[in-house]
N, C-alpha and C. Protein backbone atom coordinates (compact mmCIF):
# COMPACT_ATOMS: atom_id res chain seq x y z
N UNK A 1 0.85 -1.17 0.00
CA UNK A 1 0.00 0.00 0.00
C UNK A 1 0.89 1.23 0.00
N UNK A 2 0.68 2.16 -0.77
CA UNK A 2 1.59 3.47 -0.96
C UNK A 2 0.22 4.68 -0.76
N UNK A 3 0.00 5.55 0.01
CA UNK A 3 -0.50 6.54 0.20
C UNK A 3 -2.20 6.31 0.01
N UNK A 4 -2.62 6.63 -1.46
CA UNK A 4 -3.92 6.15 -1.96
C UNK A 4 -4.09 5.48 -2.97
N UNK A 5 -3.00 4.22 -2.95
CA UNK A 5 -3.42 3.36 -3.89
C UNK A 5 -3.08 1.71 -2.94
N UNK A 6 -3.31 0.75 -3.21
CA UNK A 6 -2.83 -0.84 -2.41
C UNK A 6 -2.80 -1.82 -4.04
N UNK A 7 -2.44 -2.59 -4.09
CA UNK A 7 -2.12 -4.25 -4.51
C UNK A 7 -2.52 -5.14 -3.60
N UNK A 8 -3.52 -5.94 -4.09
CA UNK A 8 -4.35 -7.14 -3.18
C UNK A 8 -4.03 -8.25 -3.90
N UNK A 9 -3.74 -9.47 -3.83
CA UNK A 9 -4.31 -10.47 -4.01
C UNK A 9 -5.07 -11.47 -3.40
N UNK A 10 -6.00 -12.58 -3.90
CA UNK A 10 -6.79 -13.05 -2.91
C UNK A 10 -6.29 -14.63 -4.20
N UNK A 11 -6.96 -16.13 -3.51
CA UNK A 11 -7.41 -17.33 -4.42
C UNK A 11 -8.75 -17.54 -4.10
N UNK A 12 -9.54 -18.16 -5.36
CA UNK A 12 -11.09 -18.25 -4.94
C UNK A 12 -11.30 -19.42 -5.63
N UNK A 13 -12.54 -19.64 -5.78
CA UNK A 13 -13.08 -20.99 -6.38
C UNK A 13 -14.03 -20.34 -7.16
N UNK A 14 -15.08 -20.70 -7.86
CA UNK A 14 -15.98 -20.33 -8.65
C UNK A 14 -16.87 -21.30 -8.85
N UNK A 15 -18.20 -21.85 -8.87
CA UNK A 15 -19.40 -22.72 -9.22
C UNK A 15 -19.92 -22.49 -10.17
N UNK A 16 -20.07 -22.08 -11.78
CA UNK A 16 -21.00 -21.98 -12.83
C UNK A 16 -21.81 -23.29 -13.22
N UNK A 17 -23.37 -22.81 -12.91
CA UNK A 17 -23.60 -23.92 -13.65
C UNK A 17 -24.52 -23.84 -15.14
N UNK A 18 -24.83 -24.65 -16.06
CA UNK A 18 -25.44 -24.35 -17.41
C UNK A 18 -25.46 -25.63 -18.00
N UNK A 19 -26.71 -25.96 -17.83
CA UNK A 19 -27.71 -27.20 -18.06
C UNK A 19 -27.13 -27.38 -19.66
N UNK A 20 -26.63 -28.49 -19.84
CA UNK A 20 -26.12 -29.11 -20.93
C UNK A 20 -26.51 -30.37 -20.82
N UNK A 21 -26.68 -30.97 -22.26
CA UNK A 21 -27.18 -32.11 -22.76
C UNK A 21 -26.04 -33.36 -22.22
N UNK A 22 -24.71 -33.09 -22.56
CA UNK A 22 -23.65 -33.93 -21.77
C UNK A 22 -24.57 -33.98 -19.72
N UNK A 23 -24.87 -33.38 -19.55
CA UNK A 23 -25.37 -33.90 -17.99
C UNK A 23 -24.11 -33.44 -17.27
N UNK A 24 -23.34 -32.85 -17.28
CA UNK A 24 -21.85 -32.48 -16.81
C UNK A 24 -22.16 -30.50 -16.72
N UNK A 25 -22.94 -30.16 -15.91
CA UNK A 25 -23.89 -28.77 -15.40
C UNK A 25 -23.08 -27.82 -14.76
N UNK A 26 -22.12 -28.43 -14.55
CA UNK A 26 -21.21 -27.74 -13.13
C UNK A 26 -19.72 -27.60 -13.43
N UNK A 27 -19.31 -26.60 -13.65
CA UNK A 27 -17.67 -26.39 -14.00
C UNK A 27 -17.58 -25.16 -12.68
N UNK A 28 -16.18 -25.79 -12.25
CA UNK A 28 -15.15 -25.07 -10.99
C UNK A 28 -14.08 -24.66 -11.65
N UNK A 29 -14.04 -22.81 -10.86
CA UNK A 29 -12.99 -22.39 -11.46
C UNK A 29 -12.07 -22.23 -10.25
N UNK A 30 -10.79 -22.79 -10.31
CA UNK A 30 -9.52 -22.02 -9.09
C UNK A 30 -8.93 -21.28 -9.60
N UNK A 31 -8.62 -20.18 -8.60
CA UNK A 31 -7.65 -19.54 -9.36
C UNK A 31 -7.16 -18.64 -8.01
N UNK A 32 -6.28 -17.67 -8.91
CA UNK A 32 -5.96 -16.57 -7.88
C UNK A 32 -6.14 -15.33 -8.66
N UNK A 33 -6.42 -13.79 -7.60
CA UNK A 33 -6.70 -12.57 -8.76
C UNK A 33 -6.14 -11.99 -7.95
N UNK A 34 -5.56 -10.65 -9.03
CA UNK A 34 -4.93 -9.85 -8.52
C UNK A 34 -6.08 -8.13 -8.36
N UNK A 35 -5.65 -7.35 -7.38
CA UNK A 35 -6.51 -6.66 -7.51
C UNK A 35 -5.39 -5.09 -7.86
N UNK A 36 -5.91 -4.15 -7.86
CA UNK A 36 -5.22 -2.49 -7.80
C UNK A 36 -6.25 -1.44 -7.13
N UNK A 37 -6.06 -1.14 -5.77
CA UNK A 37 -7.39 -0.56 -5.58
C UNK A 37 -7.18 1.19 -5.50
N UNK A 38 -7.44 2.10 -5.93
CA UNK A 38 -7.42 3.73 -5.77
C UNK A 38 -8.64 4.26 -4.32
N UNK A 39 -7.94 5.11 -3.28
CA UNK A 39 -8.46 5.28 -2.33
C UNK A 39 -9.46 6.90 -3.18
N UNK A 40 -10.62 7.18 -2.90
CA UNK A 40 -10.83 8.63 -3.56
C UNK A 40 -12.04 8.89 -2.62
N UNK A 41 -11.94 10.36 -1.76
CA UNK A 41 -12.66 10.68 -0.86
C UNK A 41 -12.82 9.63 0.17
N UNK A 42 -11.76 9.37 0.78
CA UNK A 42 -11.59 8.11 1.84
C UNK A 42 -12.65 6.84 1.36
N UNK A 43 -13.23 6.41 0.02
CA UNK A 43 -13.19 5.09 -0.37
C UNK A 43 -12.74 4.37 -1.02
N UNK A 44 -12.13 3.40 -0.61
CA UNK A 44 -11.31 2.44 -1.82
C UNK A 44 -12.44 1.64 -2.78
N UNK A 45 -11.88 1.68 -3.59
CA UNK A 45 -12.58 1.24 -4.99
C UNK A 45 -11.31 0.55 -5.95
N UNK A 46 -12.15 -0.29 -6.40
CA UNK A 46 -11.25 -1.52 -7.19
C UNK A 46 -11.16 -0.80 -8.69
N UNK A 47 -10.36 -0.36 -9.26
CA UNK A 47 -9.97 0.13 -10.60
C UNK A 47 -9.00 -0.93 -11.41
N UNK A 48 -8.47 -1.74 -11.16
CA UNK A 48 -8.24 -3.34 -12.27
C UNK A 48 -8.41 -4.65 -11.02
N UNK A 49 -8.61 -5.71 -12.20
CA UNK A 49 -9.23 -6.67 -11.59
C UNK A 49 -8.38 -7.89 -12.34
N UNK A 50 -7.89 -8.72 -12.05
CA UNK A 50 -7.12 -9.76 -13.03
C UNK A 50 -7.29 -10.97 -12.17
N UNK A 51 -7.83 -12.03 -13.56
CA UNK A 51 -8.00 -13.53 -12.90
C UNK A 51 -6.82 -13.90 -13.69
N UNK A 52 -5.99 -14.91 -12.39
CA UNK A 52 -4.89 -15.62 -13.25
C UNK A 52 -5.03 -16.84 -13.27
């Protein structure tokens, strides 16, 4: 974190599902993202977002 800006990262999982004829409904995503957040009028707000 430098003044009014930070670098986050977090790892998550993800559940999509979408009814397909294969019967296979459910895809998981892992991953990790990176974030860049800008502080403006004392709120931070996420200005890039990256899934890796």
């Amino acid at each position: 974190m430098s003044g009014n800006e930070a670098d986050l990262f977090c790892y998550g999982t993800a559940s999509h599902y979408l009814p397909n004829p294969t019967g296979q409904n459910v895809r998981i995503f892992v991953g990790s993202y990176n974030f860049h957040l800008t502080q403006i009028e004392n709120v931070w707000r996420i200005d890039k977002f990256k899934f890796n």
